[in-house]
Protein backbone atom coordinates (compact mmCIF):
# COMPACT_ATOMS: atom_id res chain seq x y z
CA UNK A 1 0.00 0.00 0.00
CA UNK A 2 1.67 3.44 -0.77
CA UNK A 3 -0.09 6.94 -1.72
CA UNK A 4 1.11 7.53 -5.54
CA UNK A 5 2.50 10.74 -7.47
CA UNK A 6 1.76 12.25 -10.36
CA UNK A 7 -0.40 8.92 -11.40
CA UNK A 8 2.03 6.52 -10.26
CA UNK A 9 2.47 3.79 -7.53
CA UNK A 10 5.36 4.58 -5.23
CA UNK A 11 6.87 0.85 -5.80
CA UNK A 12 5.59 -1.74 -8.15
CA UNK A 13 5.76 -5.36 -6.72
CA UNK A 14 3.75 -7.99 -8.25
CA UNK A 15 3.02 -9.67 -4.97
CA UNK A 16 1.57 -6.62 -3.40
CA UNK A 17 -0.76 -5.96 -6.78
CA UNK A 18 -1.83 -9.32 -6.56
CA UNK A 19 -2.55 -8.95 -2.53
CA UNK A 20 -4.91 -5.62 -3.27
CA UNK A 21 -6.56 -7.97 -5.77
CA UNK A 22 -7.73 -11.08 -3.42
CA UNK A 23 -8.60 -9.02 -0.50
CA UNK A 24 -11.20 -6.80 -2.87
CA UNK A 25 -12.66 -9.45 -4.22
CA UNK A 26 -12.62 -12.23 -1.70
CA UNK A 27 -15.89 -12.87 -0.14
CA UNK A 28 -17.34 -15.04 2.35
CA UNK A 29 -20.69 -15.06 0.79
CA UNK A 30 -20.52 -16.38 -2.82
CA UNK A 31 -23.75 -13.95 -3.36
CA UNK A 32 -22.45 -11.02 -2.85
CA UNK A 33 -19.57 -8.42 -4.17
CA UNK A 34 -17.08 -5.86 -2.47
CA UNK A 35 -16.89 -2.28 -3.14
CA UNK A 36 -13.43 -0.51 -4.09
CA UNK A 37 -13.96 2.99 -3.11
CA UNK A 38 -11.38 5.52 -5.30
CA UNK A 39 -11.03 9.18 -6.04
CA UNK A 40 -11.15 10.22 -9.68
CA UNK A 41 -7.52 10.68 -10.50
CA UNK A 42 -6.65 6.87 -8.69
CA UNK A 43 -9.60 6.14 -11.49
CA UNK A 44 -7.69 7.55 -14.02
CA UNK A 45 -4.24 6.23 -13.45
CA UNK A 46 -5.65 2.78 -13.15
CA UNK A 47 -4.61 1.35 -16.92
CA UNK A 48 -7.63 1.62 -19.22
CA UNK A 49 -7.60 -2.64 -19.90
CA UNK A 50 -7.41 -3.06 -15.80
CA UNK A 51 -11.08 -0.51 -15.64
CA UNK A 52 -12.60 -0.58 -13.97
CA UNK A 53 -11.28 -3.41 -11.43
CA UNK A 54 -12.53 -6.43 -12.27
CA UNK A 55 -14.82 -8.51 -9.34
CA UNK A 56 -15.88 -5.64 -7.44
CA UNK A 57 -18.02 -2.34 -7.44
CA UNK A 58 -16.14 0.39 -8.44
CA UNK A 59 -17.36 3.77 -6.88
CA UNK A 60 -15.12 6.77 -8.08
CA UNK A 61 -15.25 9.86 -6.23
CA UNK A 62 -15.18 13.22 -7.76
CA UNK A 63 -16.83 16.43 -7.70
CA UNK A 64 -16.66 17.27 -11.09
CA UNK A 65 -20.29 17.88 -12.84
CA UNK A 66 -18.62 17.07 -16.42
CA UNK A 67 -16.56 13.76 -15.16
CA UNK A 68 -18.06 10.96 -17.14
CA UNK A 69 -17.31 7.33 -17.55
CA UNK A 70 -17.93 5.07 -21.11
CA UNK A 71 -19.37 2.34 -19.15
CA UNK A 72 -21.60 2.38 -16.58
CA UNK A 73 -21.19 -1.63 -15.65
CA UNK A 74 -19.47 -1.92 -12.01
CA UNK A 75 -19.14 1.71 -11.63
CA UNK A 76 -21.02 4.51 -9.71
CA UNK A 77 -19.77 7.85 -9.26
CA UNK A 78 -20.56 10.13 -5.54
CA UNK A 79 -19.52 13.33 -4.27
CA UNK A 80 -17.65 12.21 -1.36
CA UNK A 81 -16.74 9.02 1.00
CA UNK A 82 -19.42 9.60 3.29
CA UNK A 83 -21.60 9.60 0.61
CA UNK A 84 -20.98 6.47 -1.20
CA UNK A 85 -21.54 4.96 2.20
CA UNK A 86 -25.11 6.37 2.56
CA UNK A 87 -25.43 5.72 -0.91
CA UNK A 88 -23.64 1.75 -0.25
CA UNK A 89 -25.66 1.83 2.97
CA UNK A 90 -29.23 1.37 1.41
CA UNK A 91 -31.15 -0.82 -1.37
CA UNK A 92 -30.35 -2.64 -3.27
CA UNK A 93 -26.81 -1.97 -2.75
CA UNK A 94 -26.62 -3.31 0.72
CA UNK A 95 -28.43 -6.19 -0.06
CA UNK A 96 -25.13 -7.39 -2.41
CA UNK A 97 -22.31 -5.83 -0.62
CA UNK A 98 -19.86 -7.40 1.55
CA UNK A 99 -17.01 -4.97 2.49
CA UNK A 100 -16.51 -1.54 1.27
CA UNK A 101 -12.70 -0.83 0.86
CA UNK A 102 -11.04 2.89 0.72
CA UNK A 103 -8.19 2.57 -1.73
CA UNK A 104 -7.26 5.78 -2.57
CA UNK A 105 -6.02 8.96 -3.53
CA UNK A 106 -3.95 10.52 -0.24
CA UNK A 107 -6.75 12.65 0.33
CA UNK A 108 -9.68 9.99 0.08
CA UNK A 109 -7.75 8.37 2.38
CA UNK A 110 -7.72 10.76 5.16
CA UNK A 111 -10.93 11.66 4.69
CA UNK A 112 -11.76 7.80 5.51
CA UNK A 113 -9.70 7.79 8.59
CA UNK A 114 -12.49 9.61 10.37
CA UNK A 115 -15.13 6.81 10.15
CA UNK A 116 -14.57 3.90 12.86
CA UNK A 117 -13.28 0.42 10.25
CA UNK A 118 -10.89 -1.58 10.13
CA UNK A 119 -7.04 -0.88 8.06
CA UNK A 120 -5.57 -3.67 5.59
CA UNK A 121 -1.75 -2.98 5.07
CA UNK A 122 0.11 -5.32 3.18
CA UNK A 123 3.87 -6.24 3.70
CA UNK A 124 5.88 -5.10 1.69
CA UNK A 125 9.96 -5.38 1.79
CA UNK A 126 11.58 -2.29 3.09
CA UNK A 127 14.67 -2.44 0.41
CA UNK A 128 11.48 -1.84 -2.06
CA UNK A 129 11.03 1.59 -0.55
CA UNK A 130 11.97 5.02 -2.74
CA UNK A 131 12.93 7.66 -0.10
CA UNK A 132 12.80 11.43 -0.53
CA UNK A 133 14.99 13.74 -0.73
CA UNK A 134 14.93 16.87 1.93
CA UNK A 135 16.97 20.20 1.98
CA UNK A 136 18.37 21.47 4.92
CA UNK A 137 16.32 24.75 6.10
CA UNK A 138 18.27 25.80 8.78
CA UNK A 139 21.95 26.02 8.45
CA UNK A 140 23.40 27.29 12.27
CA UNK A 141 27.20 27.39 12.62
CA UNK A 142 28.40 26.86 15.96
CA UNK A 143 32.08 27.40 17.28
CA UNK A 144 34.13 24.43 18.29
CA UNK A 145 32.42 23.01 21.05
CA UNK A 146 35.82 20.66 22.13
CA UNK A 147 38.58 23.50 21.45
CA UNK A 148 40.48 20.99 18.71
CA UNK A 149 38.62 22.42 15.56
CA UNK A 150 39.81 19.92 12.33
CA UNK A 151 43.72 20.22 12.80
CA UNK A 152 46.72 18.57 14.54
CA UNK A 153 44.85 19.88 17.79
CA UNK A 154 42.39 16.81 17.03
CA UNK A 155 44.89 14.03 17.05
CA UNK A 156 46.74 15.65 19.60
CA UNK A 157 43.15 15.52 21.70
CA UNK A 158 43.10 11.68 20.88
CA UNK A 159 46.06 10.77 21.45
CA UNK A 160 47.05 12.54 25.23
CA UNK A 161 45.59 10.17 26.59
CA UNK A 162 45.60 9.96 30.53
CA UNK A 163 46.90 13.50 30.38
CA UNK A 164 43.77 15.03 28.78
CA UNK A 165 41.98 12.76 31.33
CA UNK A 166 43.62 14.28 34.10
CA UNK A 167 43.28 18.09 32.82
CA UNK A 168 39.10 17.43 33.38
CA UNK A 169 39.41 16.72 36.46
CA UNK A 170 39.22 12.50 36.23
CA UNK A 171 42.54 11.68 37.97
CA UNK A 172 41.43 8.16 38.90
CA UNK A 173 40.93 6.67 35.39
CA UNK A 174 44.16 5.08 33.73
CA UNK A 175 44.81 5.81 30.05
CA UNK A 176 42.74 4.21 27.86
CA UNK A 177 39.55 4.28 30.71
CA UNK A 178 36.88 6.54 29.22
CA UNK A 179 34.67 5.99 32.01
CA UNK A 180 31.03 5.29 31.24
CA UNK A 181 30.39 6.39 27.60
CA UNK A 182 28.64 4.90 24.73
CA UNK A 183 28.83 1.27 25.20
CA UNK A 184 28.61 1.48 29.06
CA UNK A 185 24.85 3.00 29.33
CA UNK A 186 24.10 1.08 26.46
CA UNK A 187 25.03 -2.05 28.23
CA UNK A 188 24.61 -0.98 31.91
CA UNK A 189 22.76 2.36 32.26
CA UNK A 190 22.59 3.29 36.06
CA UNK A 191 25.41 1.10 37.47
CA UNK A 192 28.50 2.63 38.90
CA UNK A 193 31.50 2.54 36.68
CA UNK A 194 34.75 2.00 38.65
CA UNK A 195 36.87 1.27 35.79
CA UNK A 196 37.90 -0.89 32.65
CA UNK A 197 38.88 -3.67 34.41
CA UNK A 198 35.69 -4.43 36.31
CA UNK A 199 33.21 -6.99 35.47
CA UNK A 200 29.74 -5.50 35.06
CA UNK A 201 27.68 -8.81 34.06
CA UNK A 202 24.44 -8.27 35.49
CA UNK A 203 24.80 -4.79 36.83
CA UNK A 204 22.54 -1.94 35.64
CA UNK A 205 20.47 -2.28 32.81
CA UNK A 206 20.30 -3.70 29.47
CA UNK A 207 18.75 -1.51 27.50
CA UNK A 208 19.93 -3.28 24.38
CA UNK A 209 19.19 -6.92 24.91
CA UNK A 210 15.95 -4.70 25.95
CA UNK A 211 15.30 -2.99 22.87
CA UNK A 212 16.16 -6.41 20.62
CA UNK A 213 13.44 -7.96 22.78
CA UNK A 214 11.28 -5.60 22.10
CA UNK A 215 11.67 -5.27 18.44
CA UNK A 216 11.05 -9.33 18.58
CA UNK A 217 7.86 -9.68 21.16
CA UNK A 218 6.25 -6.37 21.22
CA UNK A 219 6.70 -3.99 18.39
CA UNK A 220 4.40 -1.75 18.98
CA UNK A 221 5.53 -0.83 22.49
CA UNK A 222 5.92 3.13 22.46
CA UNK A 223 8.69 2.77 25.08
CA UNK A 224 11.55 1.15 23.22
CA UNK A 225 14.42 3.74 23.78
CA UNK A 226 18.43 3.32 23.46
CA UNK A 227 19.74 6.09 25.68
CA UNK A 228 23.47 7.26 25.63
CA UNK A 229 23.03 10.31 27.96
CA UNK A 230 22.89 9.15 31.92
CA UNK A 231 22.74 13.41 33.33
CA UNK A 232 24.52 11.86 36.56
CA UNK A 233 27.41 10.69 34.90
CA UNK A 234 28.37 13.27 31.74
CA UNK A 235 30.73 14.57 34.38
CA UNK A 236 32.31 11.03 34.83
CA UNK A 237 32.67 10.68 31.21
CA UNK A 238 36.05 11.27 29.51
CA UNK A 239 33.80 12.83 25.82
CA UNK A 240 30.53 13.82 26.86
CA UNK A 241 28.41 12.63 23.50
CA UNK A 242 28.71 15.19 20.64
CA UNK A 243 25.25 14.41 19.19
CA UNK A 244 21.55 14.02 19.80
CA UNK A 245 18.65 14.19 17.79
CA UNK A 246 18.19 17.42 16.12
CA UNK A 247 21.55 18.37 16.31
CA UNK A 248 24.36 16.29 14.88
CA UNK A 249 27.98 17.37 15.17
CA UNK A 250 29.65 18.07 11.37
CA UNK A 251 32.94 19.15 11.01
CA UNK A 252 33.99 22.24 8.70
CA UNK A 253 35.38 20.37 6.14
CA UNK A 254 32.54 18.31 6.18
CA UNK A 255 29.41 20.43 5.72
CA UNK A 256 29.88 21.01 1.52
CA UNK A 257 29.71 17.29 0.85
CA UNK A 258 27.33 16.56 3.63
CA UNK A 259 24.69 19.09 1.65
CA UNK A 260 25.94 17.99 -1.74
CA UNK A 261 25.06 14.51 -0.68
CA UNK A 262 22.00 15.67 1.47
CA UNK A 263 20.75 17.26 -2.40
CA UNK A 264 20.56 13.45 -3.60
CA UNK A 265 17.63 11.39 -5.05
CA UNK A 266 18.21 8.66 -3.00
CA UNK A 267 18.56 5.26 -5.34
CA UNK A 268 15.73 2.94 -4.81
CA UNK A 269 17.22 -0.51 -3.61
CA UNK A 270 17.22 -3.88 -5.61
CA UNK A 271 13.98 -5.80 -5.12
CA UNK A 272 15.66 -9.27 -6.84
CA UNK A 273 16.73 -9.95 -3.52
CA UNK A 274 14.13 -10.38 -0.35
CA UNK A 275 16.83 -8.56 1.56
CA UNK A 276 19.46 -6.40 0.75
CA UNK A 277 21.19 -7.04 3.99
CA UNK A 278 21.57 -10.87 5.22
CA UNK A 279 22.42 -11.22 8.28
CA UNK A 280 23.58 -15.02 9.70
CA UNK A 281 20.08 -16.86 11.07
CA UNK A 282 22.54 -19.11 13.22
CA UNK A 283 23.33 -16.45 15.58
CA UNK A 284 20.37 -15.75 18.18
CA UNK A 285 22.96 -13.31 21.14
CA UNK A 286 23.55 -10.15 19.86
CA UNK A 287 27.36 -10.55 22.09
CA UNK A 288 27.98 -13.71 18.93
CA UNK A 289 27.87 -11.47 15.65
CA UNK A 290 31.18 -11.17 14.03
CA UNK A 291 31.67 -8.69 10.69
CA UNK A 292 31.29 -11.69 8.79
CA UNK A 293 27.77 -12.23 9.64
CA UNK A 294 26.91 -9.20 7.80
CA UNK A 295 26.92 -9.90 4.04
CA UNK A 296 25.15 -6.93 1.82
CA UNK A 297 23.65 -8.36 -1.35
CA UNK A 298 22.48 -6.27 -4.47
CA UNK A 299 24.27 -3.48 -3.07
CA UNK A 300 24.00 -0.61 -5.73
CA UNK A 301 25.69 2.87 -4.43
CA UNK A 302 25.68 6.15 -6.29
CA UNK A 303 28.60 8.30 -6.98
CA UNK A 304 31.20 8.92 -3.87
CA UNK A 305 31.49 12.24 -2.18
CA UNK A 306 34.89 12.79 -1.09
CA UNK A 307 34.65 13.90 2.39
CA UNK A 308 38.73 14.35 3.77
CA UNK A 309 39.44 12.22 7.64
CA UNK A 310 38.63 14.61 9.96
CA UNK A 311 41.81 14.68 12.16
């Protein structure tokens, strides 16, 4: 299911044509027929052998006075959903109709959402999916938030060590002891990091075995959240995080290719493949995965952006 432009379905996949076909026209009583409720330009960019849709009742919105059809088998013509349901509602149409179905344009479809029924949304594969573009609207430059800006001062930064440890004020980690960053809160948000040599099995929580679990057993959930920021312990942390949502950290040298690239028609992904990323169904612990249980298939990029190491 996917709203179309300019007379055209966002994706084209056979199975998903063939799924809007059976559930219009399957019926429980053999006596009777469903209705496939449509706007007049979803009319018109149905393909003239394909109208109207065969096994149903076709009932084609529009408000045009002069909008006229050749045949009149299968089709009616209304103002407006609600009413082709009054219309639907009394005899003799109600005496032959099964389910009415809302299938379109965008704006027939919103219209519908008001009136209490029940939604029918097919699966379709996500590496099917044609993404938009989007410009960027606001453009804010902030100073260096770190003091290092894009030179030497940036290695330097990375590679002091225990010595730029020390000048924050964390005199009790060794080098090389970040103190609870990324991976920590990911892994153990709310226990107390000592240091790098400790074993934390079991201590705080999980959120990501929490997510993954989730994801698996209740997808819906409204509360499935991977936090990096823990307020009580930024000041324990050797980088506080440079990013959240809304506001993502881009060095100078990096914002020209980030809006050349960000000025892209994305590529639509290869549907010959069910997935475009396979990932090994042996491994069940998300601690197991190894790079090569990550294999990309049908992988089709567009042109690189050269976009210098930031350093």
């Amino acid at each position: 299911m996917g709203i179309g432009k300019d007379g055209k379905l966002p994706w084209r996949l056979p199975s998903d044509l063939k799924f809007f076909n059976d559930i219009t026209v399957a019926t429980s009583d053999s006596g009777k027929k469903n209705v496939a409720v449509m706007g007049r330009k979803t009319w018109e960019s149905i393909p003239l052998e394909h109208r109207p849709l065969p096994g149903c009742l076709n009932v084609v919105l529009t408000r045009s006075g002069s909008f006229d059809i050749a045949t009149a088998e299968n089709v009616v013509i209304c103002g407006s959903v609600a009413s082709a349901l009054e219309l639907l509602a009394a005899s003799p149409y109600c005496l032959s109709i099964e389910k009415v179905f809302v299938t379109g344009g965008g704006q027939i479809l919103r219209s519908a959402f008001d009136i209490s029924c029940c939604f029918v949304l097919p699966f379709a594969f996500p590496s099917c999916f044609r993404f938009i573009h989007f410009p960027i609207y606001r453009k804010t430059h902030k100073d260096d938030r770190i003091g290092t800006e894009n030179g030497t001062e940036m290695l330097a930064f990375s590679l002091a060590g225990f010595a730029m440890i020390s000048s924050i004020g964390l005199t009790d980690r060794e080098e090389g002891d970040f103190g609870p960053v990324y991976e920590f809160q990911w892994r153990h948000f709310g226990a107390r990091c000592t240091d790098l040599h400790a074993d934390y099995a079991g201590q705080g929580f999980d959120q990501l075995l929490d997510v993954i679990d989730n994801i698996k057993n209740n997808p819906d959930d409204q509360h499935i959240i991977l936090s990096a920021w823990n307020p009580s312990d930024l000041k324990l942390m050797f980088r506080v995080i440079l990013s959240m949502f809304g506001d993502a950290h881009v060095y100078r040298n990096h914002v020209r290719p980030r809006q050349e690239q960000l000025q892209k028609l994305a590529k639509a992904f290869s549907c010959k493949h069910n997935n475009i990323l396979k990932i090994n169904p042996e491994k069940k612990n998300i601690d197991s995965f190894v790079t090569d249980d990550f294999k990309l298939v049908g992988y089709d990029p567009d042109q690189k952006i050269d976009m210098k190491m930031a350093v």
